[in-house]
C-alpha atoms as a PDB file:
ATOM      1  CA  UNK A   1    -120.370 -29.551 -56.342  1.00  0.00           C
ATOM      2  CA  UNK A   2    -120.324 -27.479 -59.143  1.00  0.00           C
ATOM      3  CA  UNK A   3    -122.290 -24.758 -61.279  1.00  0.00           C
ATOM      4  CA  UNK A   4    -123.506 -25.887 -64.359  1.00  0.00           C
ATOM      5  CA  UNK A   5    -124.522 -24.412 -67.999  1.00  0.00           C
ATOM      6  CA  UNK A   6    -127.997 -26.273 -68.981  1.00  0.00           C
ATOM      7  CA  UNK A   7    -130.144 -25.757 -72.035  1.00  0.00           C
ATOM      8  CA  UNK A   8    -131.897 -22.718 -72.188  1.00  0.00           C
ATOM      9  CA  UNK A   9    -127.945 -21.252 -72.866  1.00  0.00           C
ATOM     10  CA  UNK A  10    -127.908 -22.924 -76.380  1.00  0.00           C
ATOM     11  CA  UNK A  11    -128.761 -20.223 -79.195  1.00  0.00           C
ATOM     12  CA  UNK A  12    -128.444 -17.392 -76.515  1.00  0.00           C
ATOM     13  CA  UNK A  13    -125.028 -17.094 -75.164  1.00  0.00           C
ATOM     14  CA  UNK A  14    -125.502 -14.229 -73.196  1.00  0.00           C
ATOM     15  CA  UNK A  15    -122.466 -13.210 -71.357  1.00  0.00           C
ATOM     16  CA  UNK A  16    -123.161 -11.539 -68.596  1.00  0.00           C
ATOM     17  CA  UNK A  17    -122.184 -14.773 -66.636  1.00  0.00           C
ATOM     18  CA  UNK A  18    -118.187 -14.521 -68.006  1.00  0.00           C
ATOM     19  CA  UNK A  19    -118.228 -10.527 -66.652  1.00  0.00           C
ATOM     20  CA  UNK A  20    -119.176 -11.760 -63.260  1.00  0.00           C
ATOM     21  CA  UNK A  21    -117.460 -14.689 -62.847  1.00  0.00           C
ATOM     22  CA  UNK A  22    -114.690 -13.960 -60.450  1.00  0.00           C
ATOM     23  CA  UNK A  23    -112.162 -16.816 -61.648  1.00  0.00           C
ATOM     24  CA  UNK A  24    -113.017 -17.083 -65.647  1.00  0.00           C
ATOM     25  CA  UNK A  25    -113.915 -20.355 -65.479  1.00  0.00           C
ATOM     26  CA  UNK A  26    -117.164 -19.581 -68.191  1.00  0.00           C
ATOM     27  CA  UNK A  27    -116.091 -20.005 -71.957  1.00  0.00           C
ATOM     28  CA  UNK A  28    -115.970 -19.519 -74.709  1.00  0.00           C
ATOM     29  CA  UNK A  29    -115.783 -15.494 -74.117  1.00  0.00           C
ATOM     30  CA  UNK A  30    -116.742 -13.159 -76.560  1.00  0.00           C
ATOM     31  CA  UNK A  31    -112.290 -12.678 -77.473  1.00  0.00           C
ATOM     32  CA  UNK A  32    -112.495 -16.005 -77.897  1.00  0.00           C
ATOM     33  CA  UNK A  33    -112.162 -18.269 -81.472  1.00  0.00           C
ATOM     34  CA  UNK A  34    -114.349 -20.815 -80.507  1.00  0.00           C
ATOM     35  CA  UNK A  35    -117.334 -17.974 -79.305  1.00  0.00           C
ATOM     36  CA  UNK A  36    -119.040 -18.085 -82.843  1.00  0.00           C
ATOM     37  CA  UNK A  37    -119.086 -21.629 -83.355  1.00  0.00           C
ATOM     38  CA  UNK A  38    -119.950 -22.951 -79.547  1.00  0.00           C
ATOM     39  CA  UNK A  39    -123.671 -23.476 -79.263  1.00  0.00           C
ATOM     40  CA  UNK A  40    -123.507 -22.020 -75.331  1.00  0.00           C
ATOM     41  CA  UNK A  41    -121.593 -21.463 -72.497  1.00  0.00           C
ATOM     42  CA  UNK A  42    -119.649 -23.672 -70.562  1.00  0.00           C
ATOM     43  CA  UNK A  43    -118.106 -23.393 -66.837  1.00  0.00           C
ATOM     44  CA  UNK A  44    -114.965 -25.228 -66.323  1.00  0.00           C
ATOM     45  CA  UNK A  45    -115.774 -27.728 -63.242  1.00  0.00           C
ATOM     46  CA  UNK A  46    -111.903 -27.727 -61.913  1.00  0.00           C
ATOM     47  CA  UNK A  47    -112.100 -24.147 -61.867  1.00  0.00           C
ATOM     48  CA  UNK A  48    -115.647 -23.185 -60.123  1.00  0.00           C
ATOM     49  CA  UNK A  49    -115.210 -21.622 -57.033  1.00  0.00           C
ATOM     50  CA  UNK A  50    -119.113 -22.010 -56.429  1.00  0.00           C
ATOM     51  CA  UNK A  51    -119.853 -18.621 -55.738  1.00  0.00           C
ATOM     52  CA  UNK A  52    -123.022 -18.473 -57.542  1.00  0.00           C
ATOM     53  CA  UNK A  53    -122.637 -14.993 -58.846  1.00  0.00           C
ATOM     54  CA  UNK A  54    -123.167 -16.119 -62.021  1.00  0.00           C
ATOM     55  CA  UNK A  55    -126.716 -17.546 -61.660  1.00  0.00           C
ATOM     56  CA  UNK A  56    -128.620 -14.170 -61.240  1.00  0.00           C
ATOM     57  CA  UNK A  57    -127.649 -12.048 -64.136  1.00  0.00           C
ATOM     58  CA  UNK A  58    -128.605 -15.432 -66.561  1.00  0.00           C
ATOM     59  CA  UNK A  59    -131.532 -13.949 -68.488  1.00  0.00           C
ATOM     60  CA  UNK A  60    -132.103 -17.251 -69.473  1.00  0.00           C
ATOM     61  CA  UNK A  61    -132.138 -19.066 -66.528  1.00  0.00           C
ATOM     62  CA  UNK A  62    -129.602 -21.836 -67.677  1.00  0.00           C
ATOM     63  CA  UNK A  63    -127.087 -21.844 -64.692  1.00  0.00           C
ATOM     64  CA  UNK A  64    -127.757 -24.242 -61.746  1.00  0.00           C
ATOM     65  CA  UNK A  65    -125.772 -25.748 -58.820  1.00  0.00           C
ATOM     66  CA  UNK A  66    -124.948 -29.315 -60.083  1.00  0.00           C
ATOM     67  CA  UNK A  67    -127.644 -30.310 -57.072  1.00  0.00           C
ATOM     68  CA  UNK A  68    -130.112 -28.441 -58.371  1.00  0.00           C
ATOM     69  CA  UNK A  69    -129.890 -29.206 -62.227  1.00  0.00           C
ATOM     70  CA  UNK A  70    -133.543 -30.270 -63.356  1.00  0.00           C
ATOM     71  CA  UNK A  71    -133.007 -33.628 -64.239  1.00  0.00           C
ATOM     72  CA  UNK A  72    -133.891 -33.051 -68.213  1.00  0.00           C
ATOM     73  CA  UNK A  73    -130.909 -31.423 -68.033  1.00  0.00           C
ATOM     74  CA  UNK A  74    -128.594 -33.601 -66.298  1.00  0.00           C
ATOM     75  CA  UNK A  75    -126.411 -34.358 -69.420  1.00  0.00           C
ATOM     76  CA  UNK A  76    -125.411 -31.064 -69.313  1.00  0.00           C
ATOM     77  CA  UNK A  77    -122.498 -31.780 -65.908  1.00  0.00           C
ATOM     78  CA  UNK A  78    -120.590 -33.894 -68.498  1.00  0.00           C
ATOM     79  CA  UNK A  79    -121.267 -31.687 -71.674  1.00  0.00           C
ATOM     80  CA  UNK A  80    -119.903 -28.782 -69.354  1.00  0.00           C
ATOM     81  CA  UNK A  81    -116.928 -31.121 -68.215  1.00  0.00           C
ATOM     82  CA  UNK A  82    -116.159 -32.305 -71.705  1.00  0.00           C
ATOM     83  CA  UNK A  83    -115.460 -28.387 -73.331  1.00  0.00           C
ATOM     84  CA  UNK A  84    -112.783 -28.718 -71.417  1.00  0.00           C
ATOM     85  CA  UNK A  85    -110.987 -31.388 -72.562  1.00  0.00           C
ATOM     86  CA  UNK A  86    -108.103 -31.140 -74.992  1.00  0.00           C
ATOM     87  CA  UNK A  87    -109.706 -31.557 -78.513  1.00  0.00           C
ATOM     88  CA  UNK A  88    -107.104 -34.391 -80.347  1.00  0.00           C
ATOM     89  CA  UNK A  89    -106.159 -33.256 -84.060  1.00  0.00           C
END
Protein backbone atom coordinates (compact mmCIF):
# COMPACT_ATOMS: atom_id res chain seq x y z
CA UNK A 1 0.00 0.00 0.00
CA UNK A 2 0.76 3.37 -0.47
CA UNK A 3 -0.46 7.13 -0.01
CA UNK A 4 -1.36 8.77 -2.96
CA UNK A 5 -1.60 12.54 -4.44
CA UNK A 6 -5.12 12.68 -6.46
CA UNK A 7 -6.70 15.61 -8.22
CA UNK A 8 -7.95 18.15 -6.15
CA UNK A 9 -3.78 18.81 -5.57
CA UNK A 10 -3.46 20.13 -9.22
CA UNK A 11 -3.49 24.12 -9.25
CA UNK A 12 -3.17 24.11 -5.35
CA UNK A 13 0.02 22.66 -4.20
CA UNK A 14 -0.32 23.33 -0.77
CA UNK A 15 2.52 22.11 1.24
CA UNK A 16 1.68 21.46 4.36
CA UNK A 17 1.88 17.68 3.41
CA UNK A 18 6.03 17.98 2.64
CA UNK A 19 6.36 19.77 6.44
CA UNK A 20 4.76 16.74 7.93
CA UNK A 21 5.95 14.10 6.11
CA UNK A 22 8.41 12.35 8.31
CA UNK A 23 10.65 10.72 5.42
CA UNK A 24 10.37 13.51 2.44
CA UNK A 25 8.99 11.35 0.22
CA UNK A 26 6.32 14.45 -1.12
CA UNK A 27 7.87 16.58 -4.05
CA UNK A 28 8.46 18.82 -5.62
CA UNK A 29 9.14 21.11 -2.32
CA UNK A 30 8.90 24.61 -2.35
CA UNK A 31 13.46 24.66 -2.65
CA UNK A 32 12.84 22.73 -5.33
CA UNK A 33 13.37 23.63 -9.44
CA UNK A 34 10.72 21.67 -10.59
CA UNK A 35 8.03 23.38 -7.72
CA UNK A 36 6.87 26.13 -10.26
CA UNK A 37 6.39 24.08 -13.16
CA UNK A 38 4.79 20.69 -11.45
CA UNK A 39 1.03 20.90 -11.63
CA UNK A 40 0.82 19.10 -7.84
CA UNK A 41 2.35 17.10 -5.47
CA UNK A 42 3.65 13.84 -5.70
CA UNK A 43 4.65 11.09 -2.91
CA UNK A 44 7.39 8.83 -3.86
CA UNK A 45 5.78 5.13 -3.51
CA UNK A 46 9.37 3.40 -2.58
CA UNK A 47 9.69 5.85 0.02
CA UNK A 48 6.10 6.02 1.92
CA UNK A 49 6.29 4.83 5.20
CA UNK A 50 2.33 4.95 5.34
CA UNK A 51 1.99 6.93 8.25
CA UNK A 52 -0.82 8.95 7.10
CA UNK A 53 0.25 12.16 8.69
CA UNK A 54 0.04 13.72 5.67
CA UNK A 55 -3.69 13.23 4.90
CA UNK A 56 -5.13 15.63 7.61
CA UNK A 57 -3.45 18.91 7.11
CA UNK A 58 -4.51 18.50 3.00
CA UNK A 59 -6.88 21.47 2.72
CA UNK A 60 -7.77 20.02 -0.34
CA UNK A 61 -8.50 16.73 0.42
CA UNK A 62 -6.25 15.12 -2.37
CA UNK A 63 -4.23 12.50 -0.30
CA UNK A 64 -5.66 8.94 0.04
CA UNK A 65 -4.37 5.45 1.00
CA UNK A 66 -3.89 3.73 -2.44
CA UNK A 67 -7.12 1.50 -1.05
CA UNK A 68 -9.07 4.19 -0.62
CA UNK A 69 -8.40 6.33 -3.85
CA UNK A 70 -11.96 7.15 -5.40
CA UNK A 71 -11.79 5.36 -8.42
CA UNK A 72 -11.98 8.73 -10.78
CA UNK A 73 -8.86 9.10 -9.49
CA UNK A 74 -7.16 5.92 -9.84
CA UNK A 75 -4.67 7.14 -12.56
CA UNK A 76 -3.24 9.10 -10.13
CA UNK A 77 -0.99 5.63 -8.27
CA UNK A 78 0.95 5.61 -11.59
CA UNK A 79 1.08 9.48 -12.22
CA UNK A 80 2.49 9.55 -8.52
CA UNK A 81 4.89 6.54 -9.41
CA UNK A 82 5.99 8.03 -12.69
CA UNK A 83 7.48 11.70 -11.02
CA UNK A 84 9.77 9.57 -9.92
CA UNK A 85 11.31 8.19 -12.63
CA UNK A 86 14.53 9.46 -14.15
CA UNK A 87 13.42 11.98 -16.90
CA UNK A 88 15.83 10.79 -20.22
CA UNK A 89 17.46 13.98 -21.99
Amino acid sequence: MAIVIAEPCIGTKDTACVDVCPVDCIHPTKNETEFSNAPQLYINPEECICCSLCIPVCPVAAIYPEEDLPEKWKKFIQINAEWFVPKTP
